[in-house]
Protein backbone atom coordinates (compact mmCIF):
# COMPACT_ATOMS: atom_id res chain seq x y z
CA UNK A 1 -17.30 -19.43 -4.38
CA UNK A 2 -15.67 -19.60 -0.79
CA UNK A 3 -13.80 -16.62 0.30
CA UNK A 4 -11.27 -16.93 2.99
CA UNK A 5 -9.01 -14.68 4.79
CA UNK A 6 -6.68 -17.06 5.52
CA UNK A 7 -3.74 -15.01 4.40
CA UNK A 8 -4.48 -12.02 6.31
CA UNK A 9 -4.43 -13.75 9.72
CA UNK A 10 -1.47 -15.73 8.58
CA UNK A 11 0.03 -12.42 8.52
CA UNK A 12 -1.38 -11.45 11.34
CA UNK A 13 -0.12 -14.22 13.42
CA UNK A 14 3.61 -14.31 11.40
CA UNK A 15 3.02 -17.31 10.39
CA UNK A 16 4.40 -18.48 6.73
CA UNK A 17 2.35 -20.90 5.00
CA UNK A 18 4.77 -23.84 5.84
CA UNK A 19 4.24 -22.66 9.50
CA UNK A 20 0.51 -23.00 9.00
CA UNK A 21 0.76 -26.45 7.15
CA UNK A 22 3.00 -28.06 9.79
CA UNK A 23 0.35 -27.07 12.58
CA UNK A 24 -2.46 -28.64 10.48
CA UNK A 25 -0.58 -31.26 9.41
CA UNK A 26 -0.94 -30.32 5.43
CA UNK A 27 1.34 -29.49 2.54
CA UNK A 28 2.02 -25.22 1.96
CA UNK A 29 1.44 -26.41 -1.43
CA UNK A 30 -2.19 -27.03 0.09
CA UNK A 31 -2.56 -24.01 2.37
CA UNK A 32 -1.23 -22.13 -0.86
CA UNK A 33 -4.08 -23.16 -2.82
CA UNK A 34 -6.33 -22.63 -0.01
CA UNK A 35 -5.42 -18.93 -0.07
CA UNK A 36 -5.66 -19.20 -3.61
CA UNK A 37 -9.06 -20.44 -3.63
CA UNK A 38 -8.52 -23.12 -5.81
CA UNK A 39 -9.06 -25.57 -2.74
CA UNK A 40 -12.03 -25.25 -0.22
CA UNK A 41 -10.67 -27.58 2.43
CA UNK A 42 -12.63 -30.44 4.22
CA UNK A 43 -14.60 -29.19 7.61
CA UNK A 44 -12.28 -31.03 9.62
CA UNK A 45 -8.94 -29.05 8.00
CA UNK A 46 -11.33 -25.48 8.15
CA UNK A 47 -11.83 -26.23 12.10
CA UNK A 48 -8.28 -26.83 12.44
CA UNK A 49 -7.44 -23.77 10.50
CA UNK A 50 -9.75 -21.52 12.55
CA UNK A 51 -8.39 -23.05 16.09
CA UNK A 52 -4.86 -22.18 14.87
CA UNK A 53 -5.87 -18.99 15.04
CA UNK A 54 -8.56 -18.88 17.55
CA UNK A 55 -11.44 -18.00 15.87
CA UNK A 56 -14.75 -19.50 14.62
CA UNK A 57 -14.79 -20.74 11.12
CA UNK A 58 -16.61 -18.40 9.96
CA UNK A 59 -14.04 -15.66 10.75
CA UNK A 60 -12.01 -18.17 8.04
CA UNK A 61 -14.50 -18.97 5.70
CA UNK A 62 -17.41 -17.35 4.23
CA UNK A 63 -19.43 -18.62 0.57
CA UNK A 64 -18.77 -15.38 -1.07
CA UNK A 65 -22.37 -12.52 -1.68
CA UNK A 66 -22.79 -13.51 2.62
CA UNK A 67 -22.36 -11.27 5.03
């Protein structure tokens, strides 16, 4: 399963998911389900998640049991 955290720096940033969706040109309906886990997002929408918020993708997205 992929675990993200991209909720928390949503928050962290003040950003709502519509926010988030407009700057990666997505629906929140899919950054919803992204938070949700129900979606695991193509690399190209992950890397333009993590530069959003300026961190690696990894900092985004881990396959959940890694460290």
């Amino acid at each position: 399963m992929l675990y993200n955290s991209v909720r928390e720096l949503r928050a962290r940033f003040r950003l709502t998911q519509q926010d988030l969706a407009d700057k990666v040109n997505v629906t929140r309906q899919t950054i919803g389900l992204i938070e949700k886990g129900d979606y695991a997002p193509s690399i190209t929408l992950a890397l333009k998640i993590s530069h959003v918020f300026g961190v690696s993708v990894e900092e985004v997205f881990r396959l959940e049991g890694e460290s």
